[in-house]
PDB file of N, CA and C in Angstrom:
ATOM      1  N   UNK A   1     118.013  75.227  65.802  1.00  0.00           N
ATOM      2  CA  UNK A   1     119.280  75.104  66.507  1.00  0.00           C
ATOM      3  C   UNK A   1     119.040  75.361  67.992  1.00  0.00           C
ATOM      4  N   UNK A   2     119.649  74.902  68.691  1.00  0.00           N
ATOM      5  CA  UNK A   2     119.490  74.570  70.128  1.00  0.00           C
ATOM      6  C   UNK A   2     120.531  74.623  70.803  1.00  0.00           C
ATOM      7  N   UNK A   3     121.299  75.914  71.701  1.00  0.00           N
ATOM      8  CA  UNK A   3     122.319  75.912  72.694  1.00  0.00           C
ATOM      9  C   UNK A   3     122.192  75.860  73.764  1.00  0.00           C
ATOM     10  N   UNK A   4     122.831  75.236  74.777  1.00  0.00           N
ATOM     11  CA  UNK A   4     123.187  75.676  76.222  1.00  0.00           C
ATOM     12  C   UNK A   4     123.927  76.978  76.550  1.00  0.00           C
ATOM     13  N   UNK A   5     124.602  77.343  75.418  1.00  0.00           N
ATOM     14  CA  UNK A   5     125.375  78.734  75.719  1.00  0.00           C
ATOM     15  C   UNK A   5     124.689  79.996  75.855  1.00  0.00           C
ATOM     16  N   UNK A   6     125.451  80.783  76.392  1.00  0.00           N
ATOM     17  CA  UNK A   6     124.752  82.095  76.919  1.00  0.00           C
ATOM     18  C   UNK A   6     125.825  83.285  76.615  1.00  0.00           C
ATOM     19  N   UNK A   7     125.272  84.300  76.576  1.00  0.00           N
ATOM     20  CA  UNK A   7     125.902  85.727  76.396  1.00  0.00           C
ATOM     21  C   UNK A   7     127.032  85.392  77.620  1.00  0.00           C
ATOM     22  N   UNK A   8     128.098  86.063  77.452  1.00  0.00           N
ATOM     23  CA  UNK A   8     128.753  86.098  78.887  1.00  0.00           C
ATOM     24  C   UNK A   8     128.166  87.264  79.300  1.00  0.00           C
ATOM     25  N   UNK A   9     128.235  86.838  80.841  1.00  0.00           N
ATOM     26  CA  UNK A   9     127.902  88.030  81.877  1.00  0.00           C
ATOM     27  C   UNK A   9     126.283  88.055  81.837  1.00  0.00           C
ATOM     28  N   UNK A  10     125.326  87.762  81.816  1.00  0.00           N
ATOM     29  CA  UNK A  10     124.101  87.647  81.623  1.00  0.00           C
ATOM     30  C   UNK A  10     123.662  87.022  82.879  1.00  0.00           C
ATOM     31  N   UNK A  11     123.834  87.058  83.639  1.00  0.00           N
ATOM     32  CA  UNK A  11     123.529  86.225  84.912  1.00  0.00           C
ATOM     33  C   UNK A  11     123.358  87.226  85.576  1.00  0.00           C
ATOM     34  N   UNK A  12     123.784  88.447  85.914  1.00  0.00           N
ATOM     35  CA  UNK A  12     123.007  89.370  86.811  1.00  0.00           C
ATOM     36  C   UNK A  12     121.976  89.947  86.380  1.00  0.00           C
ATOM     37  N   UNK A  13     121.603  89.918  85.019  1.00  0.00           N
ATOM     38  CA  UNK A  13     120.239  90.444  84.492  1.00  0.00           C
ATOM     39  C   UNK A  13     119.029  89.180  84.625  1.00  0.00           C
ATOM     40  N   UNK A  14     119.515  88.493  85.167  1.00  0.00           N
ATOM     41  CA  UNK A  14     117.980  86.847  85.277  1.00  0.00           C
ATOM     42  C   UNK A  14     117.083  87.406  86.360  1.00  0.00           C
ATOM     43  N   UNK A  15     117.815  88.240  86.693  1.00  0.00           N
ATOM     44  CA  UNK A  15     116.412  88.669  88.146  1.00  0.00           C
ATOM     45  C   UNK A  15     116.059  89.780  88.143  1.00  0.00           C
ATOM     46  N   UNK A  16     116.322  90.864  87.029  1.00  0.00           N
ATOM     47  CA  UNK A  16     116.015  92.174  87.342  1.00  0.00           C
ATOM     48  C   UNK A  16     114.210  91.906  86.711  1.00  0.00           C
ATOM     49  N   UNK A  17     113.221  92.495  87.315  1.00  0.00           N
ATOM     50  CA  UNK A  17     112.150  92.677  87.118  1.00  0.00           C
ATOM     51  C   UNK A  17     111.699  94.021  87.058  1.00  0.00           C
ATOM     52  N   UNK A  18     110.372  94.310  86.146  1.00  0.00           N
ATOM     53  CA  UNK A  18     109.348  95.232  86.225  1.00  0.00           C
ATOM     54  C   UNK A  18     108.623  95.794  87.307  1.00  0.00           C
ATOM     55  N   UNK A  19     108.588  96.919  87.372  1.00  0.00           N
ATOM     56  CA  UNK A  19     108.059  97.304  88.896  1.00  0.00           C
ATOM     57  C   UNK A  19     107.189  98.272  88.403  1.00  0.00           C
ATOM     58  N   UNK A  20     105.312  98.054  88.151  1.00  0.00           N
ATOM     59  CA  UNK A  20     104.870  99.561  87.880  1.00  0.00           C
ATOM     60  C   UNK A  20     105.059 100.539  89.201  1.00  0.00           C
ATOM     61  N   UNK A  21     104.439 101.784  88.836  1.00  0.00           N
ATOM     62  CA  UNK A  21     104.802 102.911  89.792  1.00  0.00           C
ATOM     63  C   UNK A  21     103.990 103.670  88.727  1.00  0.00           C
ATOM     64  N   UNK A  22     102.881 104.106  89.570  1.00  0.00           N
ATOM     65  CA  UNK A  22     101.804 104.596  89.914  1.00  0.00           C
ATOM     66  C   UNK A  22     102.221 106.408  89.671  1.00  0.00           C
ATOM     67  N   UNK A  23     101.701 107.267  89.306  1.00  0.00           N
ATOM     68  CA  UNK A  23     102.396 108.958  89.266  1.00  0.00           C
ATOM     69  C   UNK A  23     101.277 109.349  90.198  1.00  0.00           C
ATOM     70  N   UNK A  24     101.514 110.139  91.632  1.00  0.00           N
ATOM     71  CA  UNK A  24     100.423 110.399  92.512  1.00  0.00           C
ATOM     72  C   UNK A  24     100.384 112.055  92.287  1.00  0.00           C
ATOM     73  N   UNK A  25     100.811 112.495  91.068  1.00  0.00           N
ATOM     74  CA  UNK A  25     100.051 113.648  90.380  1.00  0.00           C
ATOM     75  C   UNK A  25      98.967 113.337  89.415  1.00  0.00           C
ATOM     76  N   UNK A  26      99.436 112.840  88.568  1.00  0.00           N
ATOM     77  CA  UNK A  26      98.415 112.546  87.099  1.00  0.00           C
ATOM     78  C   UNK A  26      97.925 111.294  86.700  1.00  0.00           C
ATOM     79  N   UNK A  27      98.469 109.875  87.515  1.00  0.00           N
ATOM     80  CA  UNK A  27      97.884 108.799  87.446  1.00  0.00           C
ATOM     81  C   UNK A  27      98.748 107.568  86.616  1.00  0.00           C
ATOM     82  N   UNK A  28      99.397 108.500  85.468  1.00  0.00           N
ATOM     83  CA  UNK A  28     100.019 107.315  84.943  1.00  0.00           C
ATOM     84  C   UNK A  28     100.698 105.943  85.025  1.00  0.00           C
ATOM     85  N   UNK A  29     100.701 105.554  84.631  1.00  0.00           N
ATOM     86  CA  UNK A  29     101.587 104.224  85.422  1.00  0.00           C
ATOM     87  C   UNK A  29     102.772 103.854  84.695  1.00  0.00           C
ATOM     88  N   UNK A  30     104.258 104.120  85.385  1.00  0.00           N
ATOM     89  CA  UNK A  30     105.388 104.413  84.669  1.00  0.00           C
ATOM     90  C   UNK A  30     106.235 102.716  85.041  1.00  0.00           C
ATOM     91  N   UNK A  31     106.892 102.281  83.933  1.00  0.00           N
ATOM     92  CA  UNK A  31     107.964 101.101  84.532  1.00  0.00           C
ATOM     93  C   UNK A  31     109.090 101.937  85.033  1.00  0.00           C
ATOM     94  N   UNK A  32     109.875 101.108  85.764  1.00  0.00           N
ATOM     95  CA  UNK A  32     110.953 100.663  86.684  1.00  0.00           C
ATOM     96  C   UNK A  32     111.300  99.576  86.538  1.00  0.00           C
ATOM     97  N   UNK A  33     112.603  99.206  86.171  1.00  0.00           N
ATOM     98  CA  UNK A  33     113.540  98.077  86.520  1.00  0.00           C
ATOM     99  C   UNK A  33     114.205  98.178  88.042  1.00  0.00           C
ATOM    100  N   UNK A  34     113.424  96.817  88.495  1.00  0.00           N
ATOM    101  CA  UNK A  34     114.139  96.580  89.947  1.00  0.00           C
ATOM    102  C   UNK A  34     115.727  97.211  90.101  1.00  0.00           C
ATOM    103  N   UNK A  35     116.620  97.134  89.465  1.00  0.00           N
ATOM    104  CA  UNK A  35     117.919  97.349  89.374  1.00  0.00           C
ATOM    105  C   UNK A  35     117.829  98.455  89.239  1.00  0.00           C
ATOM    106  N   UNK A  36     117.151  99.778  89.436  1.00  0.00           N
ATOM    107  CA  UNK A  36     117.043 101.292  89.001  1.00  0.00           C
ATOM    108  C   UNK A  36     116.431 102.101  90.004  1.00  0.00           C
ATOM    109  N   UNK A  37     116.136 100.541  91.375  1.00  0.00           N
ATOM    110  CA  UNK A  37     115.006 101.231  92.468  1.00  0.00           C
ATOM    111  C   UNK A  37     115.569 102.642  93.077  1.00  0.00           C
ATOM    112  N   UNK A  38     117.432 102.495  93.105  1.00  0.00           N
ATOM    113  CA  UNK A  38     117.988 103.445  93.614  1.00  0.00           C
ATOM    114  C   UNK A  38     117.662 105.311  93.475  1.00  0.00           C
ATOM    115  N   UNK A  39     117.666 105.004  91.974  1.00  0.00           N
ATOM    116  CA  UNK A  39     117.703 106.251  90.920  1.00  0.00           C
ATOM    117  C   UNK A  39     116.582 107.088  91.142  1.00  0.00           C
ATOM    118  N   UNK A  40     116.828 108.649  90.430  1.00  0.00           N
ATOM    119  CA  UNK A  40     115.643 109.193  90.672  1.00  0.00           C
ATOM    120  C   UNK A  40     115.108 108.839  89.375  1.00  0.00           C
ATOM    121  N   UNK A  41     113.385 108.803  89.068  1.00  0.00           N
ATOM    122  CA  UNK A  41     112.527 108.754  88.112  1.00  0.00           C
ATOM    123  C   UNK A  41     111.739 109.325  88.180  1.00  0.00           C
ATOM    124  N   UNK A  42     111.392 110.355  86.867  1.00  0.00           N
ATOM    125  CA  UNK A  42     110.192 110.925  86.564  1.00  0.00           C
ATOM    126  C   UNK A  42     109.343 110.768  86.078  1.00  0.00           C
ATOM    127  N   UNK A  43     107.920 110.795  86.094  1.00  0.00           N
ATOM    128  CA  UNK A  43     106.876 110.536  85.333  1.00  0.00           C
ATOM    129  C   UNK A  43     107.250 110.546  83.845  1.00  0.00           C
ATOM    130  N   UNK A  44     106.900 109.689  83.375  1.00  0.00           N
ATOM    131  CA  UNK A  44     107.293 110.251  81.583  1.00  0.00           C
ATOM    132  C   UNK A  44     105.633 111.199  81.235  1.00  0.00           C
ATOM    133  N   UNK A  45     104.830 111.446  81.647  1.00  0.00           N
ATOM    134  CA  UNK A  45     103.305 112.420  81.271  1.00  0.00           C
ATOM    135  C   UNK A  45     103.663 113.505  81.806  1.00  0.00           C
ATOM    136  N   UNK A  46     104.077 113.519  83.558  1.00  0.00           N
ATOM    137  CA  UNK A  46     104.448 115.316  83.687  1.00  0.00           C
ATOM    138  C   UNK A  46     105.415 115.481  84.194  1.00  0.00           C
ATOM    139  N   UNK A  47     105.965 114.584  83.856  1.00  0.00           N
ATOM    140  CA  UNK A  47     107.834 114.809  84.675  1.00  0.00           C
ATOM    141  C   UNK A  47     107.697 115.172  86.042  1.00  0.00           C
ATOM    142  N   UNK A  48     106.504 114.936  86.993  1.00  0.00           N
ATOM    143  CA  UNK A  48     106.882 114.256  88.574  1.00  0.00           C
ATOM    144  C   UNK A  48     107.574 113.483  88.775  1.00  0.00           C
ATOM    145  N   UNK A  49     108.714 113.888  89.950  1.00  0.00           N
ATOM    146  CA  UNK A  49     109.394 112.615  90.332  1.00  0.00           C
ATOM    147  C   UNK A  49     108.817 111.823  91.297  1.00  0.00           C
ATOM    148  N   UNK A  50     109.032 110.803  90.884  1.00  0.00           N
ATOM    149  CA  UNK A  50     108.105 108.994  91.097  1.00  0.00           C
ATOM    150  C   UNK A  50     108.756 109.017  92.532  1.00  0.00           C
ATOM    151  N   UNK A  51     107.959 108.246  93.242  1.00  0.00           N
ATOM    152  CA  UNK A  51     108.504 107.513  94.547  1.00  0.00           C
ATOM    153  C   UNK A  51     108.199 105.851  94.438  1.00  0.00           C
ATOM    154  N   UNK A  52     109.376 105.726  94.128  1.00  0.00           N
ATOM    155  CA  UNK A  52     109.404 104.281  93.615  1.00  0.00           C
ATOM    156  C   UNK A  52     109.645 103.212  94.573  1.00  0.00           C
ATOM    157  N   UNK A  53     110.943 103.937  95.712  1.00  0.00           N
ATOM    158  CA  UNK A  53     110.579 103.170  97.051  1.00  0.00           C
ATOM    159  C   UNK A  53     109.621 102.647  97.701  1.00  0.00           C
ATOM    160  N   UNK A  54     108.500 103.631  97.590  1.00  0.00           N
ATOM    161  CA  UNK A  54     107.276 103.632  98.035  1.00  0.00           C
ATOM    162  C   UNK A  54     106.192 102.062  97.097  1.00  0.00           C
ATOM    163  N   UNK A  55     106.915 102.232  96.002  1.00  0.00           N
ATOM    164  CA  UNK A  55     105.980 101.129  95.653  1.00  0.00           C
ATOM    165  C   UNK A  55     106.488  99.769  95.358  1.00  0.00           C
ATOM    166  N   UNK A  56     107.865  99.636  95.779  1.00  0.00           N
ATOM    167  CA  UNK A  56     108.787  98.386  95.885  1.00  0.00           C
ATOM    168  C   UNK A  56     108.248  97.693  97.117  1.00  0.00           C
ATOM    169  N   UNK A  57     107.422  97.907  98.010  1.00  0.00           N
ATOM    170  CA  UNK A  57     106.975  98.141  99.769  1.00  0.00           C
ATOM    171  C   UNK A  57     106.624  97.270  99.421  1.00  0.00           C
TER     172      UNK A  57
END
């Protein structure tokens, strides 16, 4: 089966992307959704908070 139809409202999620981010305590490499650049994030290994700005650059 084959539609043209779509979820409604699904059109602001076509561009959100993956952003790794690097932990410059322990190394890990944590995702980020572009749409989350705002937020604070912590390492998920030692719960440093990420500088994610820094790697959107």
């Amino acid at each position: 089966m084959n539609t043209t139809q779509h979820c409604p409202g699904h059109e602001p999620f076509k561009s959100i992307q993956p952003i790794e981010v690097t932990c410059k305590k322990c190394g890990t490499v944590n995702e980020v959704f572009s749409d989350e650049v705002e937020k604070t994030h912590t390492c998920r290994s030692c719960k440093e908070i990420l500088d994610v700005k820094k790697a959107t650059r």
